[in-house]
PDB file of N, CA and C in Angstrom:
ATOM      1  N   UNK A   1       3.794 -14.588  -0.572  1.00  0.00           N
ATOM      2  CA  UNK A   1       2.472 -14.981  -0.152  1.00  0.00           C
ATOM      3  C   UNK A   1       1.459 -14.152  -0.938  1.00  0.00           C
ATOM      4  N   UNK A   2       0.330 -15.216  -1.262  1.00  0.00           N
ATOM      5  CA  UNK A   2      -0.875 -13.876  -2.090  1.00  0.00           C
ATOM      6  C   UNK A   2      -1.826 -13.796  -1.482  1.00  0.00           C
ATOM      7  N   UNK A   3      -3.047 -13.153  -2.014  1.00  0.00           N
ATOM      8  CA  UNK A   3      -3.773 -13.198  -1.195  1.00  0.00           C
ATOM      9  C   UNK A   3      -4.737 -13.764  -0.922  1.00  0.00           C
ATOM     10  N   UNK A   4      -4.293 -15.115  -1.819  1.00  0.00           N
ATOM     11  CA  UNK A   4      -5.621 -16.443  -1.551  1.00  0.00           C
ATOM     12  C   UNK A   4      -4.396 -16.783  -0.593  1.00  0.00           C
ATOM     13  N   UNK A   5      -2.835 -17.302  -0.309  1.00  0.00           N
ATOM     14  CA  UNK A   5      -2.870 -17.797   0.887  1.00  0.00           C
ATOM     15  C   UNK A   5      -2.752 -17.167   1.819  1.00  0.00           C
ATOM     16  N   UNK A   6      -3.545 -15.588   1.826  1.00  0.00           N
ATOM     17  CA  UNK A   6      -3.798 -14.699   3.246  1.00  0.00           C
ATOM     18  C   UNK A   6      -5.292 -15.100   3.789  1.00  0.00           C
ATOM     19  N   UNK A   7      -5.691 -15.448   3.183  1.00  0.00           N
ATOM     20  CA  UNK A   7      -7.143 -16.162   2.951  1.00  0.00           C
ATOM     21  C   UNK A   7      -7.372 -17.155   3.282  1.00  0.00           C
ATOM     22  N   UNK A   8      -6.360 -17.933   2.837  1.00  0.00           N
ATOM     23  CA  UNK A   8      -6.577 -19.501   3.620  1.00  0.00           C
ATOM     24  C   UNK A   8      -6.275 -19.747   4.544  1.00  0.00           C
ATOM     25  N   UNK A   9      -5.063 -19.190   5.348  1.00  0.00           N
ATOM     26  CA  UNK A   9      -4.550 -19.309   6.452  1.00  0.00           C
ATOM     27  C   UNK A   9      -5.479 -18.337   7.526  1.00  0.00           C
ATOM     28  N   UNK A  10      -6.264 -17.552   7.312  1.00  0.00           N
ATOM     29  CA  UNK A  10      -6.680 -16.587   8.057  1.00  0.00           C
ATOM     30  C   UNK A  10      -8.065 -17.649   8.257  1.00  0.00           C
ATOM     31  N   UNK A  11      -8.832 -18.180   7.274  1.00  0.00           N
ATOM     32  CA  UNK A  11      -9.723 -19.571   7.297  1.00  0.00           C
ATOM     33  C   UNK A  11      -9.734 -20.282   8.366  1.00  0.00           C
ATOM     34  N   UNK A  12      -8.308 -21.127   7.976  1.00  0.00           N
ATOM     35  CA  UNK A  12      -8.112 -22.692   8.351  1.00  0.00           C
ATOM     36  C   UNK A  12      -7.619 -22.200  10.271  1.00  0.00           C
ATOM     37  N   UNK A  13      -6.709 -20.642  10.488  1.00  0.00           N
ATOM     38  CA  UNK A  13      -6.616 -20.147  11.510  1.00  0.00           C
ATOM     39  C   UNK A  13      -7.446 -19.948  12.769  1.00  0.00           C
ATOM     40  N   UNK A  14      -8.973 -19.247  12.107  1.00  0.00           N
ATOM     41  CA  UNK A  14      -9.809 -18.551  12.870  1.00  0.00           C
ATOM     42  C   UNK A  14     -11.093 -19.423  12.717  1.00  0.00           C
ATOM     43  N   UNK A  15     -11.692 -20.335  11.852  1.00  0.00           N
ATOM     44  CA  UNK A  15     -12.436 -21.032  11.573  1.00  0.00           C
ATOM     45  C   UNK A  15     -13.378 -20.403  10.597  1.00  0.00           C
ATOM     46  N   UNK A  16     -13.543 -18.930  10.481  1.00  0.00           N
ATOM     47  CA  UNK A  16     -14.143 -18.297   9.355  1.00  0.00           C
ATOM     48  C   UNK A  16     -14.350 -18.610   7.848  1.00  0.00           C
ATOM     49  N   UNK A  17     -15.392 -18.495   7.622  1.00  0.00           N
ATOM     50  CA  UNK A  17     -15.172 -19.179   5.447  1.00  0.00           C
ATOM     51  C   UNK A  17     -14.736 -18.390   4.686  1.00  0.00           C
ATOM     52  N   UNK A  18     -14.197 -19.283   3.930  1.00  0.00           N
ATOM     53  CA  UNK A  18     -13.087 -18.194   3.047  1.00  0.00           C
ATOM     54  C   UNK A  18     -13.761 -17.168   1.995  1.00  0.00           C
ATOM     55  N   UNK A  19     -15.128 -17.242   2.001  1.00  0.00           N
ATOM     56  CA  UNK A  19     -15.641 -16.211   1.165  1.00  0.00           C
ATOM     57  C   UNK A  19     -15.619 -14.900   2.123  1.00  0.00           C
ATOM     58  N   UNK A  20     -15.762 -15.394   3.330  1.00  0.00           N
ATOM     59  CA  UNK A  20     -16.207 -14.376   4.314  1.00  0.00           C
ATOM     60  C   UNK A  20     -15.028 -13.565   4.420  1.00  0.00           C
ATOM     61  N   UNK A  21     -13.599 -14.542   4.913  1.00  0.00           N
ATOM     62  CA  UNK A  21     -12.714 -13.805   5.200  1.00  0.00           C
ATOM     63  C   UNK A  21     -12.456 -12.551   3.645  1.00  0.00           C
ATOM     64  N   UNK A  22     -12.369 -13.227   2.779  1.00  0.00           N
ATOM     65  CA  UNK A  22     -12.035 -12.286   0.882  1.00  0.00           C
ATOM     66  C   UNK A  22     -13.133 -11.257   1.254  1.00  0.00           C
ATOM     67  N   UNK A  23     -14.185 -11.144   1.448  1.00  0.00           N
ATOM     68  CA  UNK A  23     -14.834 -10.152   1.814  1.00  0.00           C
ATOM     69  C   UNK A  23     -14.409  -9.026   2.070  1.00  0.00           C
ATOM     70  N   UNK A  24     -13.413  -9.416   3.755  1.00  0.00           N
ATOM     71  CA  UNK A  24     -13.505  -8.894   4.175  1.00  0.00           C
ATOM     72  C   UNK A  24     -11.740  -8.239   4.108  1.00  0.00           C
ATOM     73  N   UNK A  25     -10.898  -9.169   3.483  1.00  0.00           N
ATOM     74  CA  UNK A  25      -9.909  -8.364   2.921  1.00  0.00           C
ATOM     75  C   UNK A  25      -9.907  -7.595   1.748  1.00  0.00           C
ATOM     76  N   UNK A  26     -10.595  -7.936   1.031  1.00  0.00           N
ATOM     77  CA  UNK A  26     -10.922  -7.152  -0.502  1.00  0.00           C
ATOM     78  C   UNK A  26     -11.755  -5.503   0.222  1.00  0.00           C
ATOM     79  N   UNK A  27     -12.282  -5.657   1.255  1.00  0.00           N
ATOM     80  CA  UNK A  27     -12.789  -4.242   1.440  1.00  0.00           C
ATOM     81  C   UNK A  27     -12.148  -3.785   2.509  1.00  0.00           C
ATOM     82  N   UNK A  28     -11.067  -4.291   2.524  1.00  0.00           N
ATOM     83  CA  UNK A  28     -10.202  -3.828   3.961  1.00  0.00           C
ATOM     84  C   UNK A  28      -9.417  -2.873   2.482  1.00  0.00           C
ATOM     85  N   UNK A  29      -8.599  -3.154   1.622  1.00  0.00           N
ATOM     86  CA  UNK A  29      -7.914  -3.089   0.574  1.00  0.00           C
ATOM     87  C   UNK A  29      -8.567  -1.659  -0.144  1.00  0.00           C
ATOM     88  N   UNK A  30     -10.219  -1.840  -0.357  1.00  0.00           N
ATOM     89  CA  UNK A  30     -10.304  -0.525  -1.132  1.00  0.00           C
ATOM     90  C   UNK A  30     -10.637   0.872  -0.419  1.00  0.00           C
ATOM     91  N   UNK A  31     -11.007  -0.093   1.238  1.00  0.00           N
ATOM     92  CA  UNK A  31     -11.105   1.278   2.092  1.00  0.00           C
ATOM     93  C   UNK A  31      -9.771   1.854   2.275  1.00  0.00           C
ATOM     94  N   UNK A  32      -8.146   1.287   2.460  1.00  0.00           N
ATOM     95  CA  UNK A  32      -6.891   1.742   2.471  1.00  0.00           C
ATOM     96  C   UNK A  32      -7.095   2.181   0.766  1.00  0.00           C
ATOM     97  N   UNK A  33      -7.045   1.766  -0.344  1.00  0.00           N
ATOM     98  CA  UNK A  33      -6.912   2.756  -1.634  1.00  0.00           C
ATOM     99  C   UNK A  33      -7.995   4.287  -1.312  1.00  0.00           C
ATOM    100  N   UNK A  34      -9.214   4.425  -1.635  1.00  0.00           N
ATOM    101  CA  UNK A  34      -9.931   5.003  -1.133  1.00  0.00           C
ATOM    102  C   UNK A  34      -9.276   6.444  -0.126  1.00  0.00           C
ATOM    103  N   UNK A  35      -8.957   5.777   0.909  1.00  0.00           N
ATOM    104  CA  UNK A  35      -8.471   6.992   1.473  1.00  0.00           C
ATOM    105  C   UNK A  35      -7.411   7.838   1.250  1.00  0.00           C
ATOM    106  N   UNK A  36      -6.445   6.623   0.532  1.00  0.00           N
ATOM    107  CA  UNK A  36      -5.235   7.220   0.441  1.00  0.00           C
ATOM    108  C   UNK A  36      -5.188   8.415  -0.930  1.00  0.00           C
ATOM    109  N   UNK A  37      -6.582   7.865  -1.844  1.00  0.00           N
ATOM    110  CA  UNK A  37      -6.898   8.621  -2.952  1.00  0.00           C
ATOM    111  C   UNK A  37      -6.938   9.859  -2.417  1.00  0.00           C
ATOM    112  N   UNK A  38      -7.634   9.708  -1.304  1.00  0.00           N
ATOM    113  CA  UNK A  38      -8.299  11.584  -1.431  1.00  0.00           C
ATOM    114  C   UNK A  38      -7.191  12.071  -0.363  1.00  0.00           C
ATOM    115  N   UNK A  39      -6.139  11.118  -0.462  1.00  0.00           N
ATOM    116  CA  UNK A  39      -4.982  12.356   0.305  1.00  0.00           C
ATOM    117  C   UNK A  39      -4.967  12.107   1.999  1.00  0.00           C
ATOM    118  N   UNK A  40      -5.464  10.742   2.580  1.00  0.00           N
ATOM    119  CA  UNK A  40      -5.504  10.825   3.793  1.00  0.00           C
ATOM    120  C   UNK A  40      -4.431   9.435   4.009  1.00  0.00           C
ATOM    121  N   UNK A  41      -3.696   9.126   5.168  1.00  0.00           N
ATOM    122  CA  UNK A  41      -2.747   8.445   5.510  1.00  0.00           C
ATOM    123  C   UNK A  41      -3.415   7.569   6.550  1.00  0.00           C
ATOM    124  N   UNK A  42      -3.347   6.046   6.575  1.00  0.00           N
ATOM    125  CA  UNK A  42      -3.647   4.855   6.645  1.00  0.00           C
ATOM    126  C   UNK A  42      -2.932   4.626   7.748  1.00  0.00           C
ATOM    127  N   UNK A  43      -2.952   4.701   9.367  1.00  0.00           N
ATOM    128  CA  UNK A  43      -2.388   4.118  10.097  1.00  0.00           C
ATOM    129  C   UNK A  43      -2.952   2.928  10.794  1.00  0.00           C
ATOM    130  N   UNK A  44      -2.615   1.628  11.299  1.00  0.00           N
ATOM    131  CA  UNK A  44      -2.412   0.492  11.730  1.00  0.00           C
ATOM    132  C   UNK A  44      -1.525   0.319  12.800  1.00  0.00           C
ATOM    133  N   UNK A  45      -1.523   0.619  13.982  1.00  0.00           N
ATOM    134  CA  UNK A  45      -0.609   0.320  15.195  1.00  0.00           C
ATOM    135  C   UNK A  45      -0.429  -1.256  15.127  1.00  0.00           C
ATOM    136  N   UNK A  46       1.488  -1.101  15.100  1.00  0.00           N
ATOM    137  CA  UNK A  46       1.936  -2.536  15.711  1.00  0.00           C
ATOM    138  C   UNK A  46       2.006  -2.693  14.567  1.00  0.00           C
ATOM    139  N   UNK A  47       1.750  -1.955  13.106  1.00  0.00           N
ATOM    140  CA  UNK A  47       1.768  -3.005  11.646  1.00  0.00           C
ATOM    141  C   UNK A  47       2.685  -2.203  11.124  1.00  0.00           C
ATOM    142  N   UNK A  48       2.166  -0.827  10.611  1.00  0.00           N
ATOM    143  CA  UNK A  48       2.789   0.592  10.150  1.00  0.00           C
ATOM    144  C   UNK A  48       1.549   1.376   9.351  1.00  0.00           C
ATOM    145  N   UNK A  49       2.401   2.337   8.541  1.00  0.00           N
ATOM    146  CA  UNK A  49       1.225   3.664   8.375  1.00  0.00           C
ATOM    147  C   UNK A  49       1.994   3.397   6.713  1.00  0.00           C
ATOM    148  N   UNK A  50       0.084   3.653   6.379  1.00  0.00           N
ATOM    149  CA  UNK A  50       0.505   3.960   4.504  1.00  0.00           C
ATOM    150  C   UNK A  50      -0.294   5.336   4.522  1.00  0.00           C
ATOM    151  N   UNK A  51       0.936   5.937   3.554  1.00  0.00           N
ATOM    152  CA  UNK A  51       1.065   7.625   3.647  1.00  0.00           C
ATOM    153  C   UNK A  51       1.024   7.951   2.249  1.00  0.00           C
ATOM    154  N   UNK A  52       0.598   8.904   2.072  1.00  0.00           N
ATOM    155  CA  UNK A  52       0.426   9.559   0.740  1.00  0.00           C
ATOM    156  C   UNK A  52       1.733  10.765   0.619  1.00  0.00           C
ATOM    157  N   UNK A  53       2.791  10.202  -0.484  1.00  0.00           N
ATOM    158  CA  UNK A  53       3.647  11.816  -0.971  1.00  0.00           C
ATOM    159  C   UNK A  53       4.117  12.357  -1.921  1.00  0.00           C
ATOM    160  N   UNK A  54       4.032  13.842  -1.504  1.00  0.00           N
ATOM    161  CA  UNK A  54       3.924  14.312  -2.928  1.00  0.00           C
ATOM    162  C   UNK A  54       5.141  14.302  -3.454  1.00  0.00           C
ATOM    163  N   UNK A  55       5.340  14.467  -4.802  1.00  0.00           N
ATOM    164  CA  UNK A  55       7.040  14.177  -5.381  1.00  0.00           C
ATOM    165  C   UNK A  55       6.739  15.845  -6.105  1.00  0.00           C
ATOM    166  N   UNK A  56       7.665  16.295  -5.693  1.00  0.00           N
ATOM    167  CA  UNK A  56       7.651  18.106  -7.048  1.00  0.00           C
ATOM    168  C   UNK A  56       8.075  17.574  -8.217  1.00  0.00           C
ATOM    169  N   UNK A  57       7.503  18.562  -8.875  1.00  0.00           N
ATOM    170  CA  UNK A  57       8.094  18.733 -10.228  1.00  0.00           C
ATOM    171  C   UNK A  57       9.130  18.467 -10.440  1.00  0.00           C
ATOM    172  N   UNK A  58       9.787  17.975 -11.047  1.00  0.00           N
ATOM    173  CA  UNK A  58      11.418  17.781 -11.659  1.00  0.00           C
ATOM    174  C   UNK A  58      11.205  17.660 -13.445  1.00  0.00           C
ATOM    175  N   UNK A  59      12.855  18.148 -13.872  1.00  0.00           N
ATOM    176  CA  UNK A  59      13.430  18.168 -14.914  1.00  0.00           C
ATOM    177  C   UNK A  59      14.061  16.661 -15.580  1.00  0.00           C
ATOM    178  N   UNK A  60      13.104  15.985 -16.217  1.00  0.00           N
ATOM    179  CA  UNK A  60      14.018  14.985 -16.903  1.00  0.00           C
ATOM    180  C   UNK A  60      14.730  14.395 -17.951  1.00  0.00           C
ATOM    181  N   UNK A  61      15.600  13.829 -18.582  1.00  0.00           N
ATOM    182  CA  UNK A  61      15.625  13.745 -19.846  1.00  0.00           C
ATOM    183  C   UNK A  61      14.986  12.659 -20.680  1.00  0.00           C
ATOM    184  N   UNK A  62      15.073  12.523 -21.861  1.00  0.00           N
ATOM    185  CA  UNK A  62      14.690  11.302 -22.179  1.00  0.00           C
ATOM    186  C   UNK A  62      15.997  10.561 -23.452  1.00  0.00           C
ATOM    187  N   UNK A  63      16.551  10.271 -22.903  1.00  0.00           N
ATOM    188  CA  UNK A  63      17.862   9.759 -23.408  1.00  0.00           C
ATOM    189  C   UNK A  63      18.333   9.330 -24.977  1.00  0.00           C
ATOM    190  N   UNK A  64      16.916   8.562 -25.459  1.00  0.00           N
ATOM    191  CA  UNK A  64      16.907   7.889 -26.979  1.00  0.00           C
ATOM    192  C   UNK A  64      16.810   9.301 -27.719  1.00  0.00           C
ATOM    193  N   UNK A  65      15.598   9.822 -27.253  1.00  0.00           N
ATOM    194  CA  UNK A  65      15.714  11.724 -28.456  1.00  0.00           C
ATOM    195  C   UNK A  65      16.154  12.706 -28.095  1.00  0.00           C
ATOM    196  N   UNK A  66      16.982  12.232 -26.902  1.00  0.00           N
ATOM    197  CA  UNK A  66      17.717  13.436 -26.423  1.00  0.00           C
ATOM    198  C   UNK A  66      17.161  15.087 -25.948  1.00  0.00           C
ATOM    199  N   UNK A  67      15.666  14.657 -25.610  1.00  0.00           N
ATOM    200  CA  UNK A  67      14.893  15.993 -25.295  1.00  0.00           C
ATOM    201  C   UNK A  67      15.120  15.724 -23.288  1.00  0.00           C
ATOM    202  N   UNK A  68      14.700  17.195 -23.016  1.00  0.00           N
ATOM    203  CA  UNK A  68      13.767  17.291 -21.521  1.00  0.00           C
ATOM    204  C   UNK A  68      12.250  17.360 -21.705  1.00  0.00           C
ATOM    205  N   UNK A  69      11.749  16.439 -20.654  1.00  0.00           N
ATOM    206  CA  UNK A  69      10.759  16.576 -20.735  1.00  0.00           C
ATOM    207  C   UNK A  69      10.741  17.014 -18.808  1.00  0.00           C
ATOM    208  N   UNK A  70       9.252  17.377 -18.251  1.00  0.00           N
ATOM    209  CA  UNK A  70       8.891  18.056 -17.188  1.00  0.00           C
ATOM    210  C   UNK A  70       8.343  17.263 -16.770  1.00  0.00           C
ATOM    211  N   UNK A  71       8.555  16.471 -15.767  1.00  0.00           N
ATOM    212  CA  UNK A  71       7.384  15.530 -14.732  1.00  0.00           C
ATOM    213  C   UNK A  71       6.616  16.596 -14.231  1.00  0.00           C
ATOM    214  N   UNK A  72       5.048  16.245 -14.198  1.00  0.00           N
ATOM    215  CA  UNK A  72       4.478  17.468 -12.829  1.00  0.00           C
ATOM    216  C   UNK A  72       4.441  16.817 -11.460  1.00  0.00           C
ATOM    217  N   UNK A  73       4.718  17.680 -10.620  1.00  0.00           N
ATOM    218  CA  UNK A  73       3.933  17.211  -9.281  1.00  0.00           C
ATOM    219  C   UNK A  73       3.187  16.016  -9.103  1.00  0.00           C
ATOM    220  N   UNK A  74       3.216  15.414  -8.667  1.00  0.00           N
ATOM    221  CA  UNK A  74       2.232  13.799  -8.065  1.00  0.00           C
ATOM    222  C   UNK A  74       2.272  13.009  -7.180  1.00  0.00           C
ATOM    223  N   UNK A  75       1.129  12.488  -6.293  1.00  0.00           N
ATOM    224  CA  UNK A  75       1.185  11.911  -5.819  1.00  0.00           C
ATOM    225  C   UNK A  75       1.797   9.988  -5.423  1.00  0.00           C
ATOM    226  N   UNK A  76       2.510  10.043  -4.436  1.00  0.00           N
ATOM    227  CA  UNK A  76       3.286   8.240  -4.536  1.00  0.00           C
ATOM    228  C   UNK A  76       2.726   7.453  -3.199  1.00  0.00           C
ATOM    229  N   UNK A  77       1.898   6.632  -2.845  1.00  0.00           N
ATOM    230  CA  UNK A  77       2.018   6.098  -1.846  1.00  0.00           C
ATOM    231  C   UNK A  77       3.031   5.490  -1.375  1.00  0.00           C
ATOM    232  N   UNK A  78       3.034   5.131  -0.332  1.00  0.00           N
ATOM    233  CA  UNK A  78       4.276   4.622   0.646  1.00  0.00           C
ATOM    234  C   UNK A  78       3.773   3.875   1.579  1.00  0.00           C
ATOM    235  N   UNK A  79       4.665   2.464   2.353  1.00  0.00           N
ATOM    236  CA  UNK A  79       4.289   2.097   3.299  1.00  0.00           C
ATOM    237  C   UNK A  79       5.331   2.178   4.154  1.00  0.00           C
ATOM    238  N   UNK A  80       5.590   2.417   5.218  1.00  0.00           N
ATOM    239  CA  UNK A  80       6.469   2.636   6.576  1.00  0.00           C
ATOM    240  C   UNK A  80       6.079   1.518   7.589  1.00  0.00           C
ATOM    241  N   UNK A  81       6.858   0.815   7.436  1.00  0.00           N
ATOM    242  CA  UNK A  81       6.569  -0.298   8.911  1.00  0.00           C
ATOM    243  C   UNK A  81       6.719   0.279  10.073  1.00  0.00           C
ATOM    244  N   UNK A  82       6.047  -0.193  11.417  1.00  0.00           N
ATOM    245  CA  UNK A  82       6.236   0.261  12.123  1.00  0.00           C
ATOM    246  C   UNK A  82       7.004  -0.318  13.023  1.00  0.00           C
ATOM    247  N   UNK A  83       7.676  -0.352  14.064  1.00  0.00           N
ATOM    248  CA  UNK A  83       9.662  -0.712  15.003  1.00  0.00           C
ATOM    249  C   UNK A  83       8.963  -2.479  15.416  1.00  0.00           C
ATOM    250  N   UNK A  84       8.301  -2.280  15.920  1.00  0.00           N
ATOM    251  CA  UNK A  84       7.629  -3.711  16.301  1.00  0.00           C
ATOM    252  C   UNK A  84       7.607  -4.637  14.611  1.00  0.00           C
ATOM    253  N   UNK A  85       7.012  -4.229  13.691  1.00  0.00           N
ATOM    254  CA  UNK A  85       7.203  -4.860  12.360  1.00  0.00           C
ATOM    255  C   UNK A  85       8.517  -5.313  12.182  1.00  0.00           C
ATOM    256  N   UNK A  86       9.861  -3.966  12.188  1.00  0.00           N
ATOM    257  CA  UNK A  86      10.752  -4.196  11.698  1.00  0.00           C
ATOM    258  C   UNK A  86      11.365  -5.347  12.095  1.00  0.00           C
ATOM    259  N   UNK A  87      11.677  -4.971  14.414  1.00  0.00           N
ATOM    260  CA  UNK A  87      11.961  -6.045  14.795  1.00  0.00           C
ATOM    261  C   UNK A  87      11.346  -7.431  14.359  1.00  0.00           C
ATOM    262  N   UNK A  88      10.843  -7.942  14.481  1.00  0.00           N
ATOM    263  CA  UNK A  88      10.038  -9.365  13.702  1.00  0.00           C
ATOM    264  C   UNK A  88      10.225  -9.694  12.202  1.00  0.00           C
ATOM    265  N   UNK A  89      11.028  -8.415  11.456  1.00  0.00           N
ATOM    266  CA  UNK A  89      11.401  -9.239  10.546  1.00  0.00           C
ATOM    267  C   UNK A  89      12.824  -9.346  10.435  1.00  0.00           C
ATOM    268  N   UNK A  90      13.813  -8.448  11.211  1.00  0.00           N
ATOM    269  CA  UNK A  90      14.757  -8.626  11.347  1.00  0.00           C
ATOM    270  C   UNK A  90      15.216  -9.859  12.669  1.00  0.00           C
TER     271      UNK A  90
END
């Protein structure tokens, strides 16, 4: 599903116009990026939580020139469903 048909169905669902609804998912979207930028974790009861984590440093190789190179530290988002999600999709 994308997110014109999260859009349309959320439309043709609620009776809202579909510019209105994109509105209002497109800034649902950069307020979850946004936060998660500056390091804060995104919870949604009944949906799940998007979390920010950090990965350490590690040692890697690079196989074709046969060197190590050093990943640094960085940040990975994540999403975690939450038990109510899971059930419903299992």
């Amino acid at each position: 599903m994308t997110k014109a048909d999260i859009v349309n169905e959320i439309s043709r669902s609620t009776g809202i116009e579909k510019a209105a609804v994109l509105t209002t998912i497109e800034k649902f979207m950069e307020i979850v990026k946004d936060s998660m930028a500056h390091g804060e974790n995104v919870y949604l009861r009944g949906f799940g939580s998007f979390n920010v984590k950090i990965r350490k440093e590690k040692t890697a190789r690079n196989i074709s020139k046969g060197t190590t190179i050093i990943i640094p530290e960085h940040k990975v988002p994540t999403f975690k469903p939450a038990k109510t999600f899971l059930d419903d999709v299992k």
